[in-house]
Protein backbone atom coordinates (compact mmCIF):
# COMPACT_ATOMS: atom_id res chain seq x y z
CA UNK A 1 11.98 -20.49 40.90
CA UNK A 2 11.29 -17.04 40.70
CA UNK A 3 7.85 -14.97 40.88
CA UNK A 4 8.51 -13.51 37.60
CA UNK A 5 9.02 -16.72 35.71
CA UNK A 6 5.67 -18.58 37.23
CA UNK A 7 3.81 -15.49 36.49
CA UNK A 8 4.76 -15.68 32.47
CA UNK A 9 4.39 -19.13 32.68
CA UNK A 10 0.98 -19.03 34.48
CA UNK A 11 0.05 -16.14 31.82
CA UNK A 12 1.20 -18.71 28.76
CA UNK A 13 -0.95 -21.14 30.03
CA UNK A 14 -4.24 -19.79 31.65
CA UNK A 15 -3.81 -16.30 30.66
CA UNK A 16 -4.29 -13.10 33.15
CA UNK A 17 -6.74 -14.49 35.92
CA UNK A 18 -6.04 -17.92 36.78
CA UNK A 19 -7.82 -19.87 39.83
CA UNK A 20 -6.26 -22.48 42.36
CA UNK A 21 -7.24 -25.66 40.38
CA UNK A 22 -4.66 -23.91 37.33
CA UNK A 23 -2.50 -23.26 39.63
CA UNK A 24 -2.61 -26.96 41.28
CA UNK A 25 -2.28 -28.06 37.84
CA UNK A 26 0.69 -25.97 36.96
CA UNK A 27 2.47 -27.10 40.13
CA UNK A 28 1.85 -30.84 39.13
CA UNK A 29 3.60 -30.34 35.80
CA UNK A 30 6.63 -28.31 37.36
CA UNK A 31 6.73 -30.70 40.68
CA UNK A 32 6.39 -27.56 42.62
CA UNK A 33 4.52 -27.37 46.08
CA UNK A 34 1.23 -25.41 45.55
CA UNK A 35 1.58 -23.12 49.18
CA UNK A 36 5.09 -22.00 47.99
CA UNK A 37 3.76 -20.84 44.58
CA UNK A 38 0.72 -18.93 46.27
CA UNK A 39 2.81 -17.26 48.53
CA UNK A 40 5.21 -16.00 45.84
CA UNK A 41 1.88 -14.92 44.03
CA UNK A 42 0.28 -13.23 47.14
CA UNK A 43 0.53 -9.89 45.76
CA UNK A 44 -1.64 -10.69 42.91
CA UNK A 45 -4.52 -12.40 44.92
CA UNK A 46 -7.94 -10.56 44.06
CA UNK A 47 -10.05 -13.09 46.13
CA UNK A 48 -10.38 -16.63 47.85
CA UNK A 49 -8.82 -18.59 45.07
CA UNK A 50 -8.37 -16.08 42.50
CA UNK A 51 -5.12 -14.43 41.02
CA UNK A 52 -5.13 -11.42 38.76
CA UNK A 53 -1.46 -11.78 37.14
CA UNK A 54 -1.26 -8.34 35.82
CA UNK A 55 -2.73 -6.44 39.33
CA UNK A 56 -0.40 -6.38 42.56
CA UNK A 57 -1.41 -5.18 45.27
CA UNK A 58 0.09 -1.99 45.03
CA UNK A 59 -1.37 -1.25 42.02
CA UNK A 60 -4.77 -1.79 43.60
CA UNK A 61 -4.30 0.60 46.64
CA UNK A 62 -3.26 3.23 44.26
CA UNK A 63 -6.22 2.69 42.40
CA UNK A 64 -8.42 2.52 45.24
CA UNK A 65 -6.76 6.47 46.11
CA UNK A 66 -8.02 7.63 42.91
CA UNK A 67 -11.58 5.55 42.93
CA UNK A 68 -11.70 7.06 46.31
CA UNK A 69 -11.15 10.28 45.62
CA UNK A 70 -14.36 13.17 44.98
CA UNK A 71 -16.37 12.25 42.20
CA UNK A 72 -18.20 15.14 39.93
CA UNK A 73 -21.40 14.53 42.00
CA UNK A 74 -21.42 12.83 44.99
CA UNK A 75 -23.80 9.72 45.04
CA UNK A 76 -25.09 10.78 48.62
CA UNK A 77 -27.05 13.97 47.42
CA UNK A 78 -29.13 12.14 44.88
CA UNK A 79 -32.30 11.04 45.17
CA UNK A 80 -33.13 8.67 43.03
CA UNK A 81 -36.75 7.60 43.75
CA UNK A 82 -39.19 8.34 40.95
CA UNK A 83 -41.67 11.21 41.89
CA UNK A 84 -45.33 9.76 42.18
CA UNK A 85 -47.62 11.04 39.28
CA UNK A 86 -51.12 10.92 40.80
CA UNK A 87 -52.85 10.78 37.36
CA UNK A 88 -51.05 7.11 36.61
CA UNK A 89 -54.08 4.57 36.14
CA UNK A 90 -52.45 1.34 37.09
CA UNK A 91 -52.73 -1.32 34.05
CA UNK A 92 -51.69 -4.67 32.64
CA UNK A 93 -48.80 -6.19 34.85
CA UNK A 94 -48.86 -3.15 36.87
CA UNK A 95 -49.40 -5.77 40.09
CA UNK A 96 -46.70 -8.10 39.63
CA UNK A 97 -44.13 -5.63 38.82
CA UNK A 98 -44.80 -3.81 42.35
CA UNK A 99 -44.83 -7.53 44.05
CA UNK A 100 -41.32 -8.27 42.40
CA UNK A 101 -39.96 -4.98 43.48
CA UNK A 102 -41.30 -5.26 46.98
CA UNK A 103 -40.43 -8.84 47.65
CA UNK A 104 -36.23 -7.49 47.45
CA UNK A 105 -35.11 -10.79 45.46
CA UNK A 106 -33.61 -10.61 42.64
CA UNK A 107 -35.50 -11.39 39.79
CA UNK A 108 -34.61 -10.46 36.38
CA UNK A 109 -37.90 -9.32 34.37
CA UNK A 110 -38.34 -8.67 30.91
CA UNK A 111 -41.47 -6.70 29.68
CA UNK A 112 -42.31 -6.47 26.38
CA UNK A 113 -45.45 -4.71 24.39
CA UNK A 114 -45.99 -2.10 21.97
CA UNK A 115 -43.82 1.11 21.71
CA UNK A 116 -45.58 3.93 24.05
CA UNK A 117 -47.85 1.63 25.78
CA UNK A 118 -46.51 2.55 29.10
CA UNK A 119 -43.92 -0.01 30.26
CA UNK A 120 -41.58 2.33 31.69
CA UNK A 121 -43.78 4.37 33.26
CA UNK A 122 -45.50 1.62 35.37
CA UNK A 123 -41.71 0.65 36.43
CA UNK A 124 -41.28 4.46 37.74
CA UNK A 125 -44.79 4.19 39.22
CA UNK A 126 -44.11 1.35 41.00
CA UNK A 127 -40.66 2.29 42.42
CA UNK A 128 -42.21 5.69 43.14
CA UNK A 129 -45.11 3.97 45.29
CA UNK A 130 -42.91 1.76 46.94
CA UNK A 131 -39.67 4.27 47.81
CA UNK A 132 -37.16 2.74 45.66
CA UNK A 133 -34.71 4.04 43.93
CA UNK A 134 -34.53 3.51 40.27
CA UNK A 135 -32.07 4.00 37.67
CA UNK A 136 -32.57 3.89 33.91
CA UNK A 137 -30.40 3.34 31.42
CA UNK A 138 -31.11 3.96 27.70
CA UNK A 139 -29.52 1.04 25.79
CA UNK A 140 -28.75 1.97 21.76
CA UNK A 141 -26.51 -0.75 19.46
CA UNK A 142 -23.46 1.60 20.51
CA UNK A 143 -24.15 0.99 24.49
CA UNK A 144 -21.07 -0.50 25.85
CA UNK A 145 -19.15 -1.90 29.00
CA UNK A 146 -17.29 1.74 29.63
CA UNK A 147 -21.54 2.99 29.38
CA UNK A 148 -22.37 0.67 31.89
CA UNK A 149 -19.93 -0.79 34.28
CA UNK A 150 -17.66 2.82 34.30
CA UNK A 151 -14.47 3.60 33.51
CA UNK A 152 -11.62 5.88 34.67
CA UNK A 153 -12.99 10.33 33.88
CA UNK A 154 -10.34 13.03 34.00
CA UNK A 155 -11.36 15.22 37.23
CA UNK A 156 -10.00 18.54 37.92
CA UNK A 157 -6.58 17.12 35.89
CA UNK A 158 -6.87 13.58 38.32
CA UNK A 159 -8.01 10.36 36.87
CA UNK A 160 -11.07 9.13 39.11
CA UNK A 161 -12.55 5.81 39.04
CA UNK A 162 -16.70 6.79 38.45
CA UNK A 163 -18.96 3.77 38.83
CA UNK A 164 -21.22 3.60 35.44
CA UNK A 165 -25.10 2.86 36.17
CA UNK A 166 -25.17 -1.20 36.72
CA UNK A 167 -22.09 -0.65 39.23
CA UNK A 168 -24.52 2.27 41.03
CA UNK A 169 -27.50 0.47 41.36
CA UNK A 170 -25.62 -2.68 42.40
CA UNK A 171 -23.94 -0.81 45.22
CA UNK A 172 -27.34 0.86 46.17
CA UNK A 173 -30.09 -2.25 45.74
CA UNK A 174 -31.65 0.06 43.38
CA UNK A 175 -33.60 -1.16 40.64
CA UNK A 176 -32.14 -0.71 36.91
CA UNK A 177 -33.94 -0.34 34.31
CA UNK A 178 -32.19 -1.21 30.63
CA UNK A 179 -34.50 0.45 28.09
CA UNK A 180 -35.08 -0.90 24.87
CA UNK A 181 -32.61 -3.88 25.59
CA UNK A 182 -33.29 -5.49 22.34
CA UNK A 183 -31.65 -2.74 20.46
CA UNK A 184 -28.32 -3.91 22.72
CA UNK A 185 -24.98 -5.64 20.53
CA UNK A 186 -23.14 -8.22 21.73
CA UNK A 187 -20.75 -5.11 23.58
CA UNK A 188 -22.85 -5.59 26.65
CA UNK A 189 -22.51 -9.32 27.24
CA UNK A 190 -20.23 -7.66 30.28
CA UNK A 191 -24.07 -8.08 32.27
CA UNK A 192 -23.74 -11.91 31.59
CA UNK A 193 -22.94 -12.89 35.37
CA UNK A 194 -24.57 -9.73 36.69
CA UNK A 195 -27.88 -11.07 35.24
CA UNK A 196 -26.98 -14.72 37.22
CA UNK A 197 -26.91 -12.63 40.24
CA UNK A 198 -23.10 -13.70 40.65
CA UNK A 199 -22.34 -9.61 40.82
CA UNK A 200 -19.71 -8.06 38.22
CA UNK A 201 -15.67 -8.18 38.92
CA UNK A 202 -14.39 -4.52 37.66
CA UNK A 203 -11.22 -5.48 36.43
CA UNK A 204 -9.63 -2.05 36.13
CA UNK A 205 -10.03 -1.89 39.53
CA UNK A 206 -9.41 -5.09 40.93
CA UNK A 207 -12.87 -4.81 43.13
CA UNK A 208 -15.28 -7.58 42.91
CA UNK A 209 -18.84 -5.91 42.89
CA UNK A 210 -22.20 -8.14 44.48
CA UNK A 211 -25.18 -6.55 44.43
CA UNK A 212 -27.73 -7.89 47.28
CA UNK A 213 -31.21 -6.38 46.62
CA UNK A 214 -30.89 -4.66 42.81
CA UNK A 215 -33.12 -5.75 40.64
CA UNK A 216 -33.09 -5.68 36.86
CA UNK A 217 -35.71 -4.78 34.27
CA UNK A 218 -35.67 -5.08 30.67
CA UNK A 219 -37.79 -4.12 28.03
């Protein structure tokens, strides 16, 4: 049985990623033996018990060359912490934001209120007070996965992977802050297991993203 034919037959089935209990199955209704399968499919493991059927492993190094490769700004020279505004009068939930930014869990927070009350600003404040880094993102019904995950840019006439702002502040336990979320479409459901705190798998990549101290905001 060759590789090609259990890929388009896994593909048929399950579609492009498929997991070892499809695979089990799919051995069970071809009576083949499950290790001899996964070894002829070792090229297009992603994980532990996860197959990508349409990324080998070549296709991920090269991609890894160009993701790898000198982005427009490096990351390193930024500084991302919010400068401190000395005339901010704390207010409202001023408190609890600071004590959910300075506990590092992750807790997903939505803050609501009227439109120029202040709700970003305390977030800044507070990251600015404790040292942490913050990134804000401006969400409009047009915001979509390329806007926030990233996506391949054209770089002195090479394509380079560029992480988009969720991917950033994942990689740098920085806190992101999605402005005016309710104004979001259904084009950015793509945060769905990022907001379970199960991390984001970039799929043009074939890297599996987990953030460990990035926090999320929404207003």
């Amino acid at each position: 049985m060759s590789t090609d034919y259990i890929v388009s037959s896994l593909k048929a089935l399950y579609g492009v990623e498929v997991n070892s209990a499809e695979i089990k199955a799919w051995c069970a209704l071809n009576g083949s033996n499950y290790q001899t399968v996964t070894n002829k499919l070792d090229e297009f493991k992603v994980s532990r018990g996860k197959w990508n059927l349409e990324v080998t492993r070549e296709t991920v190094q090269e991609i890894e060359r160009s993701f790898n490769a000198p982005a427009v700004l490096p990351t390193v020279i930024q500084n991302l912490v919010p400068e401190k505004d000395d005339t901010f009068v704390k207010f409202g939930n001023f408190n609890d934001i600071k004590k959910i930014i300075q506990s590092n869990l992750f807790y997903p927070t939505f803050i609501t209120g009227l439109s120029g009350n202040g709700k970003t600003l305390s977030v800044e404040q507070a990251c600015a007070q404790l040292g942490r880094e913050l990134i804000r993102v401006n969400i409009t019904i047009e915001t979509d996965e390329d806007d926030l995950i990233g996506g391949f840019r054209l770089v002195d006439g090479a394509t380079v992977w560029h992480n988009g702002p969720v991917v950033e502040a994942l990689e740098r336990g920085a806190i992101l802050l999605l402005d005016e979320v309710d104004l979001a479409s259904n084009k950015i459901l793509c945060l769905q297991s990022i907001l379970e705190g199960k991390g984001v798998f970039l799929k043009k990549i074939g890297h599996l993203e987990v953030g460990k101290k990035g926090l999320l905001f929404q207003k």
